[in-house]
PDB file of N, CA and C in Angstrom:
ATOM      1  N   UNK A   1      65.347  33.468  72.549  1.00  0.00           N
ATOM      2  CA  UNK A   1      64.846  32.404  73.392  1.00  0.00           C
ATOM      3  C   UNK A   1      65.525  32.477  74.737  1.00  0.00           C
ATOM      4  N   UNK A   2      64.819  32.648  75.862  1.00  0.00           N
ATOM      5  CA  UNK A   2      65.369  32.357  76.951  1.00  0.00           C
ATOM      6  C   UNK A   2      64.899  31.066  77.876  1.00  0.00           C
ATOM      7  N   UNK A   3      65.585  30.032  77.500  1.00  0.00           N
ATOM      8  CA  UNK A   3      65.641  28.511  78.477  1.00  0.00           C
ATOM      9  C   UNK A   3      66.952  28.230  79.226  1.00  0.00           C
ATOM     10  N   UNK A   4      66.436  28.123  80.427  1.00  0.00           N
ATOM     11  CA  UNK A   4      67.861  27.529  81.222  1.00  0.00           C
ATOM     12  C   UNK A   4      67.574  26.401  81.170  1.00  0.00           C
ATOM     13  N   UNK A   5      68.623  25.157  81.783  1.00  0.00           N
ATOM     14  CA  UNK A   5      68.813  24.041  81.690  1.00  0.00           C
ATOM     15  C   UNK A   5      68.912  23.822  83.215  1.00  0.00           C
ATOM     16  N   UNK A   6      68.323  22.606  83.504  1.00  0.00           N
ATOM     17  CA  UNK A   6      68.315  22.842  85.360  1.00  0.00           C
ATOM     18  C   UNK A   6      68.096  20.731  85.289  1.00  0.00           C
ATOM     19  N   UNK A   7      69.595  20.475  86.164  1.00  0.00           N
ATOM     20  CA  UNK A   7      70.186  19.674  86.633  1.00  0.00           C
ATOM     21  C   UNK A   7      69.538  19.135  88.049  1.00  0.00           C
ATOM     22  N   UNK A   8      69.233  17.793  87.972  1.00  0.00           N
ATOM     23  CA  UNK A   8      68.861  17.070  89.217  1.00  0.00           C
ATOM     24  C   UNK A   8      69.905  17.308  90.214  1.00  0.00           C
ATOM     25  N   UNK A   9      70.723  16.985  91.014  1.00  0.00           N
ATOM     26  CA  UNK A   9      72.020  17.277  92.100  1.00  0.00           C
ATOM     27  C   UNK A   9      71.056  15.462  92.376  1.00  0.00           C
ATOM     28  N   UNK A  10      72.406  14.731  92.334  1.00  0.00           N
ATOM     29  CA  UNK A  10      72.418  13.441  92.498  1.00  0.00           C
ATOM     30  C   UNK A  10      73.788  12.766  92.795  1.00  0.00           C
ATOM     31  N   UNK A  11      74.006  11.933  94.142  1.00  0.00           N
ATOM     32  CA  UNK A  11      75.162  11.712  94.423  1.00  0.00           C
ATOM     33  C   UNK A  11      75.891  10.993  93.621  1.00  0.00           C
ATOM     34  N   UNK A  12      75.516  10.390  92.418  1.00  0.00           N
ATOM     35  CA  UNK A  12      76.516   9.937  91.443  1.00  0.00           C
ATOM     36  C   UNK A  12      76.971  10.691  90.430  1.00  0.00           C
ATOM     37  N   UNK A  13      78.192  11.320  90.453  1.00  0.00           N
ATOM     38  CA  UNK A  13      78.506  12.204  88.917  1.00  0.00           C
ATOM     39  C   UNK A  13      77.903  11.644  87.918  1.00  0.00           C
ATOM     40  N   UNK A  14      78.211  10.254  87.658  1.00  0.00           N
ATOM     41  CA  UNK A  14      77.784   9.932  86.301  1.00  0.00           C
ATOM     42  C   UNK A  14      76.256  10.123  86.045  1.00  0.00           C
ATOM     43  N   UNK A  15      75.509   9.905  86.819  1.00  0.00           N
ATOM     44  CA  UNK A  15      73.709   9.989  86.677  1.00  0.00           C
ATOM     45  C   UNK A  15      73.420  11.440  86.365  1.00  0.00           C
ATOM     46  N   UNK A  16      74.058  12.168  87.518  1.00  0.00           N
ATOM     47  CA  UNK A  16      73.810  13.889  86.929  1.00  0.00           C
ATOM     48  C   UNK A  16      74.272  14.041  85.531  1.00  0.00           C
ATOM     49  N   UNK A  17      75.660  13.801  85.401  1.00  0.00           N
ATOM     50  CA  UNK A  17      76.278  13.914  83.860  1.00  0.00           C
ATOM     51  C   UNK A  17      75.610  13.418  82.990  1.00  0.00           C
ATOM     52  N   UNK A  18      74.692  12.261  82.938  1.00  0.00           N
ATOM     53  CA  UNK A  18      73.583  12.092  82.059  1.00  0.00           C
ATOM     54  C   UNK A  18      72.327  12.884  82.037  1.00  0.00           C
ATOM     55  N   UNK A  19      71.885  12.978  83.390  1.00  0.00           N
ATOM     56  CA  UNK A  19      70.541  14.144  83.696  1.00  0.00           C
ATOM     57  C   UNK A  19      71.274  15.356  82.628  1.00  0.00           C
ATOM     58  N   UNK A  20      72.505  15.730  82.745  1.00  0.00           N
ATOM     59  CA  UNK A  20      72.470  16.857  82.056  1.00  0.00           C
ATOM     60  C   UNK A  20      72.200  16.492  80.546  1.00  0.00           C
ATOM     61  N   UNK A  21      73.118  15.695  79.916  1.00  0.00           N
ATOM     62  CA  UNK A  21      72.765  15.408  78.636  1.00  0.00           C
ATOM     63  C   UNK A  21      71.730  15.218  77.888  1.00  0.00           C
ATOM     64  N   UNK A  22      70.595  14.757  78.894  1.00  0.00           N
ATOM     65  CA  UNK A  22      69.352  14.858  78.597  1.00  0.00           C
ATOM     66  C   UNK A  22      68.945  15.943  78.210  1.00  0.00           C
ATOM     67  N   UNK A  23      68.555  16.737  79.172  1.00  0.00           N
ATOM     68  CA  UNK A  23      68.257  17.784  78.969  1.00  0.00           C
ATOM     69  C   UNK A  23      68.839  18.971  78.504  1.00  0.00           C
ATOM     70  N   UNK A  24      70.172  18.509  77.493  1.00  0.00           N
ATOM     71  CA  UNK A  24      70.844  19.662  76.906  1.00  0.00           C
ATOM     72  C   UNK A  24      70.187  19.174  75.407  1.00  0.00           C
ATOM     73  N   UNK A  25      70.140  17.883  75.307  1.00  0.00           N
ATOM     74  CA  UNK A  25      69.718  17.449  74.120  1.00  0.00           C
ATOM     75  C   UNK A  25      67.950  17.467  74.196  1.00  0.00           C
ATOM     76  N   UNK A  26      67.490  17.631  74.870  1.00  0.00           N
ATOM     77  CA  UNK A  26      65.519  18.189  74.931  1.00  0.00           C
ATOM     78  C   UNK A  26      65.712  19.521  74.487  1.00  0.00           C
ATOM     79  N   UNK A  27      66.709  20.234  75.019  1.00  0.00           N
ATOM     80  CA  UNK A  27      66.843  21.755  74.580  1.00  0.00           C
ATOM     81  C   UNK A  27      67.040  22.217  73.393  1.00  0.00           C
ATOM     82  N   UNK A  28      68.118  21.687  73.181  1.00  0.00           N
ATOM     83  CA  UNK A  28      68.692  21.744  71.846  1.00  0.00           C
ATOM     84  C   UNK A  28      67.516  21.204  70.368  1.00  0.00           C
ATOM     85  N   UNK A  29      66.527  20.174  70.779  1.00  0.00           N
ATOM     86  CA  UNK A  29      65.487  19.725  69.947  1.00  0.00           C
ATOM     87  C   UNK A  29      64.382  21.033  70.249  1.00  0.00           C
ATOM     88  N   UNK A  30      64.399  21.425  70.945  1.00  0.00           N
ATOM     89  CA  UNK A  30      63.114  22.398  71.284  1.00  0.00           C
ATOM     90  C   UNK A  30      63.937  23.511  70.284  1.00  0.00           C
ATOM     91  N   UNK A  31      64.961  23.945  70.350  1.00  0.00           N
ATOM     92  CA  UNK A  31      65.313  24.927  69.812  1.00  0.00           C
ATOM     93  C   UNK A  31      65.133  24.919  68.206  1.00  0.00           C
ATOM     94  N   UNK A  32      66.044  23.859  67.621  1.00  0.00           N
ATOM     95  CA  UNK A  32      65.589  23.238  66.798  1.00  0.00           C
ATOM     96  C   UNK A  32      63.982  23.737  65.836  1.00  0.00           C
ATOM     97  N   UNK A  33      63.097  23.532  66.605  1.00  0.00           N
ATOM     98  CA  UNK A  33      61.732  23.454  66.373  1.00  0.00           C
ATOM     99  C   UNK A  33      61.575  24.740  66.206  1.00  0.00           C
ATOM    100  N   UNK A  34      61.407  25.378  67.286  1.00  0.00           N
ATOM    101  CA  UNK A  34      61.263  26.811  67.166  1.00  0.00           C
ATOM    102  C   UNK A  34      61.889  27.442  66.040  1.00  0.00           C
ATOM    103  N   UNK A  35      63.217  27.468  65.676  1.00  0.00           N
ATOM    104  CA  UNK A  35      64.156  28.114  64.280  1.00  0.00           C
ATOM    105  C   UNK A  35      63.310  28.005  63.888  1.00  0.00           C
ATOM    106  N   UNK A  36      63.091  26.742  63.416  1.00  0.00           N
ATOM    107  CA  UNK A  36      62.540  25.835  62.101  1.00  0.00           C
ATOM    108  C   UNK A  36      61.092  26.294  61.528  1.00  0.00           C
ATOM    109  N   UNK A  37      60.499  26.723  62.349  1.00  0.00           N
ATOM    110  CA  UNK A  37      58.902  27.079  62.589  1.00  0.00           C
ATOM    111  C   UNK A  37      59.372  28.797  62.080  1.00  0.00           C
ATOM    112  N   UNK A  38      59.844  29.533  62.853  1.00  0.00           N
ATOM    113  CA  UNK A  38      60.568  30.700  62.393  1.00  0.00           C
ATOM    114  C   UNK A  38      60.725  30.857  60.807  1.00  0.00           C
ATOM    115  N   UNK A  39      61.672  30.649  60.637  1.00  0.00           N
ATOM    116  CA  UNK A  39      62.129  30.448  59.349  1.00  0.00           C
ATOM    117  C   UNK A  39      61.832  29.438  58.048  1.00  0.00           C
ATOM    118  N   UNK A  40      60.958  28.728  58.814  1.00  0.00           N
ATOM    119  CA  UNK A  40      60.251  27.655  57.360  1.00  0.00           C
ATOM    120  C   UNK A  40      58.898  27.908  57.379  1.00  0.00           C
ATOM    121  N   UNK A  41      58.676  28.631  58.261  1.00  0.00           N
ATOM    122  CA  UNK A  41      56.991  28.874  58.359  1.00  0.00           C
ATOM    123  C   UNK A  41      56.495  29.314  57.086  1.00  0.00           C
ATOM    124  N   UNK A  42      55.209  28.553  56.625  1.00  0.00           N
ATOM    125  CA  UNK A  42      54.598  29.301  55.642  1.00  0.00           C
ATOM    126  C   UNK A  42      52.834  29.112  55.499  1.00  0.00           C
ATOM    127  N   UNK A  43      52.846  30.360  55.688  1.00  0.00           N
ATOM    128  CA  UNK A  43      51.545  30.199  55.745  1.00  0.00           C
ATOM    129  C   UNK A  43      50.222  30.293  54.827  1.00  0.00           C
ATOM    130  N   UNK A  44      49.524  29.357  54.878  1.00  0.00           N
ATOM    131  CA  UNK A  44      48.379  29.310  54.296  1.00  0.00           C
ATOM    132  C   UNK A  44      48.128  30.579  53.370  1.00  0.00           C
ATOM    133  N   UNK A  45      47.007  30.331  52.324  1.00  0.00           N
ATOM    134  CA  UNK A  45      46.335  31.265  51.715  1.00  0.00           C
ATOM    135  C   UNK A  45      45.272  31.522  52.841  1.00  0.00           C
ATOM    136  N   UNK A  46      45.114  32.976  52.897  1.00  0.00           N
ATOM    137  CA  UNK A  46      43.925  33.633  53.563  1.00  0.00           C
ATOM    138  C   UNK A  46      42.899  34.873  53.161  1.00  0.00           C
ATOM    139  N   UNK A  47      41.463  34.051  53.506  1.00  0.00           N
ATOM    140  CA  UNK A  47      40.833  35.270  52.294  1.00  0.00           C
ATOM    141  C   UNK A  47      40.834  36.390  53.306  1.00  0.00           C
ATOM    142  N   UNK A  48      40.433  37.835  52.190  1.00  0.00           N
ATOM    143  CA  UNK A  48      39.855  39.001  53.338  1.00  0.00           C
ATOM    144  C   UNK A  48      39.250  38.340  54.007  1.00  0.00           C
ATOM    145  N   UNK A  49      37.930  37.836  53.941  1.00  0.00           N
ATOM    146  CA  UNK A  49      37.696  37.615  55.082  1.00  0.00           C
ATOM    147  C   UNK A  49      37.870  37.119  56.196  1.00  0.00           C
ATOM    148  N   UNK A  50      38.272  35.896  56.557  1.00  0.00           N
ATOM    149  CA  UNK A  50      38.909  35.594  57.300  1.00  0.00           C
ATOM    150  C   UNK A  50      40.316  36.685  57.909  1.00  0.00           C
ATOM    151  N   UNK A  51      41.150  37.066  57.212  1.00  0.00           N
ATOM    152  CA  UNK A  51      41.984  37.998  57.780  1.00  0.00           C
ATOM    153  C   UNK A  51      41.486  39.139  58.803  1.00  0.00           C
ATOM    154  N   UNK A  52      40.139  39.481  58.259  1.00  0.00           N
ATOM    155  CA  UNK A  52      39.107  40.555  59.209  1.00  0.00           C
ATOM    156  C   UNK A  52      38.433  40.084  60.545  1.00  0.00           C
ATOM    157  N   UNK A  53      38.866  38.692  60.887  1.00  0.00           N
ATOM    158  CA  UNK A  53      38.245  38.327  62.001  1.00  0.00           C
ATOM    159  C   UNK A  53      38.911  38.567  62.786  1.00  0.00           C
ATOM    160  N   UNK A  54      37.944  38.641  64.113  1.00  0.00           N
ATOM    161  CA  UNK A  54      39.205  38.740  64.820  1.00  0.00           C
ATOM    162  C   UNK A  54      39.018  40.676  65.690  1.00  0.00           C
ATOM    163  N   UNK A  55      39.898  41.006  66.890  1.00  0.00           N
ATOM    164  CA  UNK A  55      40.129  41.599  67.510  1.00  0.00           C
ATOM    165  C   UNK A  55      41.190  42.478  66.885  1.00  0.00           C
ATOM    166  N   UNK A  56      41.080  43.675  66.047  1.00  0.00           N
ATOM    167  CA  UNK A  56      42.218  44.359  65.274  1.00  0.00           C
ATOM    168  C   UNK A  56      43.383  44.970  66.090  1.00  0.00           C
ATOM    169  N   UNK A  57      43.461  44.992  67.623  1.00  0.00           N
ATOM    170  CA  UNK A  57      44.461  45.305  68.589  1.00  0.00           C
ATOM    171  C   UNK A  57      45.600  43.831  68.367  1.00  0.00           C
ATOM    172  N   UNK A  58      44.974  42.769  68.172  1.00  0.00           N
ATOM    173  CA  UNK A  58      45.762  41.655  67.930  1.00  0.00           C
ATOM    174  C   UNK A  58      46.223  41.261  66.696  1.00  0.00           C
ATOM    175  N   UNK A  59      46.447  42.125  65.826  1.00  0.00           N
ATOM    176  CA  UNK A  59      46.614  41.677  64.429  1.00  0.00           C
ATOM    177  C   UNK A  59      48.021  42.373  63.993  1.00  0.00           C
ATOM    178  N   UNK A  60      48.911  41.573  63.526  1.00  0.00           N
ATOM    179  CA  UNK A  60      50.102  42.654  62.815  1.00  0.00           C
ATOM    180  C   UNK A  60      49.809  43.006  61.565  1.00  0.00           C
ATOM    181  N   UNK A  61      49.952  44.055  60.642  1.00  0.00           N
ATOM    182  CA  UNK A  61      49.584  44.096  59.817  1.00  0.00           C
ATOM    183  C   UNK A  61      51.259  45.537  59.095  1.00  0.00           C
ATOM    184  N   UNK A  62      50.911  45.791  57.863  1.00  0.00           N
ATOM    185  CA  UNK A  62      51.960  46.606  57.232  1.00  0.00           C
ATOM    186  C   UNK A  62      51.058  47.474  56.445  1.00  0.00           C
ATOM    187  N   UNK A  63      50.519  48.470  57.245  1.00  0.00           N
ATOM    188  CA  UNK A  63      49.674  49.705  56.616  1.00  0.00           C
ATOM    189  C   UNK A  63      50.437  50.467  55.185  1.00  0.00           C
ATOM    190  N   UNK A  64      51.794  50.292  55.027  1.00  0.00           N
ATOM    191  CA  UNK A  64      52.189  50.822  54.165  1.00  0.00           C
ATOM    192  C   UNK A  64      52.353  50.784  52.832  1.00  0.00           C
ATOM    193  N   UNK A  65      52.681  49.483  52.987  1.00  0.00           N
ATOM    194  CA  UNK A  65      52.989  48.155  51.685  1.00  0.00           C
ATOM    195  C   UNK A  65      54.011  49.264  50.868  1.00  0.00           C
ATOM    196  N   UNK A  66      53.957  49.039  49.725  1.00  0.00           N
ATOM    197  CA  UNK A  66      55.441  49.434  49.063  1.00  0.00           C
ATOM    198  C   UNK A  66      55.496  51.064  48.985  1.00  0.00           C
ATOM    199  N   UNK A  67      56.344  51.355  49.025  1.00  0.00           N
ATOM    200  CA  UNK A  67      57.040  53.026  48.684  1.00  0.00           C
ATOM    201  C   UNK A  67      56.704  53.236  47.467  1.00  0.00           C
ATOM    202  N   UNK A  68      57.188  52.520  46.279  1.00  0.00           N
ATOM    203  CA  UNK A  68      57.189  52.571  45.127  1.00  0.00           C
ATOM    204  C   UNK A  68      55.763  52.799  44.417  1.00  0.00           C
ATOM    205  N   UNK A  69      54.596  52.524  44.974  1.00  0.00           N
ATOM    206  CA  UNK A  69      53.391  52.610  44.997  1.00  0.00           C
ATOM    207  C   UNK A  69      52.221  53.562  45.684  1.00  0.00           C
ATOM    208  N   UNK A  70      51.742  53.775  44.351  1.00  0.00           N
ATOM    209  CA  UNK A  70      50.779  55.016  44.570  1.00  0.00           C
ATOM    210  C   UNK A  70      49.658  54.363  45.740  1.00  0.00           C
ATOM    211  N   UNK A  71      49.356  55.166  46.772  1.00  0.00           N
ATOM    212  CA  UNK A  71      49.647  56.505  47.030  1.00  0.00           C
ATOM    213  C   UNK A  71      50.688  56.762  47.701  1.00  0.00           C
ATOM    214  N   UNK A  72      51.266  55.362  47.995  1.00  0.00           N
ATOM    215  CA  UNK A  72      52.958  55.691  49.229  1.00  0.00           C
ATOM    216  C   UNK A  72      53.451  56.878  48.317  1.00  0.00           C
ATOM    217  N   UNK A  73      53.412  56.307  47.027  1.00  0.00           N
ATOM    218  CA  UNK A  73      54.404  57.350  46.596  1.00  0.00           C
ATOM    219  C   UNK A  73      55.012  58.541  46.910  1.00  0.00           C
ATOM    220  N   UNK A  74      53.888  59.039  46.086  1.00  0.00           N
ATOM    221  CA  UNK A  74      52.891  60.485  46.298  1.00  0.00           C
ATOM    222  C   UNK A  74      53.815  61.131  48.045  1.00  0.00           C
ATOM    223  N   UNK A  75      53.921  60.022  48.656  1.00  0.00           N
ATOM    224  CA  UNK A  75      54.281  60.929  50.149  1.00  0.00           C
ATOM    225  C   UNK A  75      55.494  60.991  50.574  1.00  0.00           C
ATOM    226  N   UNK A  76      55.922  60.274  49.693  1.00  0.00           N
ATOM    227  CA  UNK A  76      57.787  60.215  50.221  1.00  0.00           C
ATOM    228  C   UNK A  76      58.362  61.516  50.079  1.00  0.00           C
ATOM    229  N   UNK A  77      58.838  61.857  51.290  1.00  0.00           N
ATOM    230  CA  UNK A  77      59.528  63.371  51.092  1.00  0.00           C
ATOM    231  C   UNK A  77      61.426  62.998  51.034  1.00  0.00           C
ATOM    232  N   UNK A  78      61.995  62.128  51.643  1.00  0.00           N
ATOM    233  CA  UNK A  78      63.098  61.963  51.247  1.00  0.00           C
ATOM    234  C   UNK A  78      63.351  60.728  52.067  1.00  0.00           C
ATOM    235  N   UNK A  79      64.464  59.676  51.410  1.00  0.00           N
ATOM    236  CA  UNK A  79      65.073  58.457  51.923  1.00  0.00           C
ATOM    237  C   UNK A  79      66.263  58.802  51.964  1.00  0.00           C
ATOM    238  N   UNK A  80      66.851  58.021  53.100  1.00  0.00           N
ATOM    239  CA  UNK A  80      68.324  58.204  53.330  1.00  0.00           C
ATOM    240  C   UNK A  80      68.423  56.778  53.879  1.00  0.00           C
ATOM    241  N   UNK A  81      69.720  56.245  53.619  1.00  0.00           N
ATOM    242  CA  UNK A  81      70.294  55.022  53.888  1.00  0.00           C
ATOM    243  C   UNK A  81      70.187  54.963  55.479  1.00  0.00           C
ATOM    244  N   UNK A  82      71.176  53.967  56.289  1.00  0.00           N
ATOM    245  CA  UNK A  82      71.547  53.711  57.591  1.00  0.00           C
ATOM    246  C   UNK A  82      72.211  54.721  58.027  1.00  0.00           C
ATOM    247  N   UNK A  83      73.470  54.968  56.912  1.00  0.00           N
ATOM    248  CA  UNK A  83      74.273  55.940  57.360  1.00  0.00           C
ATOM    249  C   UNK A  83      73.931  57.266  56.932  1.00  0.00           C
ATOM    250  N   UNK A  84      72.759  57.443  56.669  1.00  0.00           N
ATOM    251  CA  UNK A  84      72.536  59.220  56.319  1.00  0.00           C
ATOM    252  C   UNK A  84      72.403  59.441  55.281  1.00  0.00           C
ATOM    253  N   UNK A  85      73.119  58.543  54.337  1.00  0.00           N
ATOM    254  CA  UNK A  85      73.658  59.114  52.853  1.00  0.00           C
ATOM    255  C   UNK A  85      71.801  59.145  52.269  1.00  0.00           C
ATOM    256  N   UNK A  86      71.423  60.513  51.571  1.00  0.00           N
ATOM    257  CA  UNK A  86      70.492  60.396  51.017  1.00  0.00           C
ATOM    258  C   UNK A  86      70.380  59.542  49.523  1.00  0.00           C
ATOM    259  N   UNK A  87      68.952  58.899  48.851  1.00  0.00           N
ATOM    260  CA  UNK A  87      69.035  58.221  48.114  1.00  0.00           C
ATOM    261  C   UNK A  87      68.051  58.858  47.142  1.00  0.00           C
ATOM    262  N   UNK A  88      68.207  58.258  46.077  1.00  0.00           N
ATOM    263  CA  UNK A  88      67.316  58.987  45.216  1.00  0.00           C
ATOM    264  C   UNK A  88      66.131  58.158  45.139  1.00  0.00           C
ATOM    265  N   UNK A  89      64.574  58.637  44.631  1.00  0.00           N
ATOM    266  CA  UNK A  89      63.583  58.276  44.996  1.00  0.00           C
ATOM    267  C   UNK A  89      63.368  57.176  43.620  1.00  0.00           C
ATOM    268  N   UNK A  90      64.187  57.391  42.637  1.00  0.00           N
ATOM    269  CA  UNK A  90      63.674  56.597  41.420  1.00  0.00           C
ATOM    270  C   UNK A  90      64.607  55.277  41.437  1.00  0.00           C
ATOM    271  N   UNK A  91      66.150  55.681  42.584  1.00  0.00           N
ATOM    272  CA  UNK A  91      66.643  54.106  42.336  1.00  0.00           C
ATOM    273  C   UNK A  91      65.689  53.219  43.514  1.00  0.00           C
ATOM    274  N   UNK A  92      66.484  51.682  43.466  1.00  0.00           N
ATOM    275  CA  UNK A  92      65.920  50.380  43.964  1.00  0.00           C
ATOM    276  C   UNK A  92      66.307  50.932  44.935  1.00  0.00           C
ATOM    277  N   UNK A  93      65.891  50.579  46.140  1.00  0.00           N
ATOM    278  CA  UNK A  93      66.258  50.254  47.360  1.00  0.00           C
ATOM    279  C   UNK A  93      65.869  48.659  48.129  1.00  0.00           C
ATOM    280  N   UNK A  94      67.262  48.173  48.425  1.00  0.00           N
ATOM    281  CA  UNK A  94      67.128  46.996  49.159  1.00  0.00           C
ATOM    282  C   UNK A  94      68.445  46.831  49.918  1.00  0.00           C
ATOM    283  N   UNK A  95      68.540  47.863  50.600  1.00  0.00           N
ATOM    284  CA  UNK A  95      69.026  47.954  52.497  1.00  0.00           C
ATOM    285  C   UNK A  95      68.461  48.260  53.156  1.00  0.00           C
ATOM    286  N   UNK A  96      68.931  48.612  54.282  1.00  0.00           N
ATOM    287  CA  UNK A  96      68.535  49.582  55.497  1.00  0.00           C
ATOM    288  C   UNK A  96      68.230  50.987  55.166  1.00  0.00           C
ATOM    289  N   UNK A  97      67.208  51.139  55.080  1.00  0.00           N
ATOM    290  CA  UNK A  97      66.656  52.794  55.007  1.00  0.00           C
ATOM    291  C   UNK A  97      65.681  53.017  55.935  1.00  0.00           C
ATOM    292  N   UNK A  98      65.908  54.811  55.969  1.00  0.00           N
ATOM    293  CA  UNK A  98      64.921  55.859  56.650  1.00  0.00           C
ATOM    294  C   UNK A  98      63.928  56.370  55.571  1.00  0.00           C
ATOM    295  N   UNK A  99      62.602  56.546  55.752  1.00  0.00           N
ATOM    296  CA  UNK A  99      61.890  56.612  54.360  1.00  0.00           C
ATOM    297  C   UNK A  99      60.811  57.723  55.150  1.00  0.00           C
ATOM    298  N   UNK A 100      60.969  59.302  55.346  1.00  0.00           N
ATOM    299  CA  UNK A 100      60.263  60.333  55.171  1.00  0.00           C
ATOM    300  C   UNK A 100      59.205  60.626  54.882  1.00  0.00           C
ATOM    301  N   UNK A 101      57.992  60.595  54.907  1.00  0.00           N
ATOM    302  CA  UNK A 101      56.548  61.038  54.548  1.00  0.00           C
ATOM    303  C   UNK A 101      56.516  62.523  54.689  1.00  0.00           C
ATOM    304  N   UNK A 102      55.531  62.834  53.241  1.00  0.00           N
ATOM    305  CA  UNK A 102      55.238  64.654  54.110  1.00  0.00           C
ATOM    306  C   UNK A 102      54.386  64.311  55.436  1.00  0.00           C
ATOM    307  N   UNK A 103      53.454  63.416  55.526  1.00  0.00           N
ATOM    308  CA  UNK A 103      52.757  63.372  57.167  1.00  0.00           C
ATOM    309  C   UNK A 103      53.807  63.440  58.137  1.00  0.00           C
ATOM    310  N   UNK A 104      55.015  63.187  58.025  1.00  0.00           N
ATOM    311  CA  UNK A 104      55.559  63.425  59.306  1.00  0.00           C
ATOM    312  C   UNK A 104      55.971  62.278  59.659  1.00  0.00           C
ATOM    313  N   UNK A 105      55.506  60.876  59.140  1.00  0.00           N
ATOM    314  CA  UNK A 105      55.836  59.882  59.459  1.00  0.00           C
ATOM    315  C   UNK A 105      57.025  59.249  59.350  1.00  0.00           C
ATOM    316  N   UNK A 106      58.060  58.772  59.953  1.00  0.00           N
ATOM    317  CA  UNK A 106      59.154  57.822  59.134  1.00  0.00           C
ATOM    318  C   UNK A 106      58.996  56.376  59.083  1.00  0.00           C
ATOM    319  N   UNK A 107      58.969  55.473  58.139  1.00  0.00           N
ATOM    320  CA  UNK A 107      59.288  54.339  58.011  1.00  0.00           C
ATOM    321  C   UNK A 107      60.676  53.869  57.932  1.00  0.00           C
ATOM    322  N   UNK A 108      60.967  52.693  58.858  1.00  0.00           N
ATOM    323  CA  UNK A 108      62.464  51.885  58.792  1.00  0.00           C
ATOM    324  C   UNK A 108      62.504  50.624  57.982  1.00  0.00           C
ATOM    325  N   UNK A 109      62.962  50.624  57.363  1.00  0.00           N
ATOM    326  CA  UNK A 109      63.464  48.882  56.782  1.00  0.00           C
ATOM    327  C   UNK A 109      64.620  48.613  56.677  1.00  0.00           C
ATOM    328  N   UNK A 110      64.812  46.967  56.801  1.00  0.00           N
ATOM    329  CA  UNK A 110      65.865  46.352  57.010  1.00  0.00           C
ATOM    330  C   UNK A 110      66.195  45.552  55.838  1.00  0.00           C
TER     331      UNK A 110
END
């Protein structure tokens, strides 16, 4: 988030010193909101169809879905952790990995 906070200039300290408080505390509620929306967001059930509307340049989507799953499978040529260390294809993975395709592709997760 980038918000600055921007102060009236008023010849009484005390009135500015409140102008500020105001608006440290509007900020601080806006911020608030935003987290909150972030991280509590949950969204609706959505059918295909509806998901297909729409302009597909504007859509995020996860072409990959799981590793563990055919046909991802099938393409994994090798995973290696954050730090390099290679992993084996039959354990769990739930860190940071580099995930190899024979296409050439790499996938990152966090």
């Amino acid at each position: 988030l980038n918000m600055a906070i921007m102060a009236e200039s008023n010849n009484s300290d005390e009135i500015c010193a409140e102008n500020i408080a105001i608006k440290v505390a509007e900020w601080i509620k806006k911020c608030e909101k935003t987290i909150d929306f972030v991280h509590n967001y949950e969204p609706s059930e959505m059918s295909v169809l509806e998901a297909l509307q729409g302009h597909p340049n504007l859509k995020i989507t996860d072409p990959y879905g799981y590793i563990s799953e055919v046909p991802l499978s099938k393409k994994v040529e090798s995973i290696e952790t954050h730090n390099g260390k290679p992993v084996n294809r039959r354990d769990t993975i739930s860190a940071k990995a580099t995930v190899k395709l024979t296409t050439g592709e790499e996938l990152y997760g966090r």
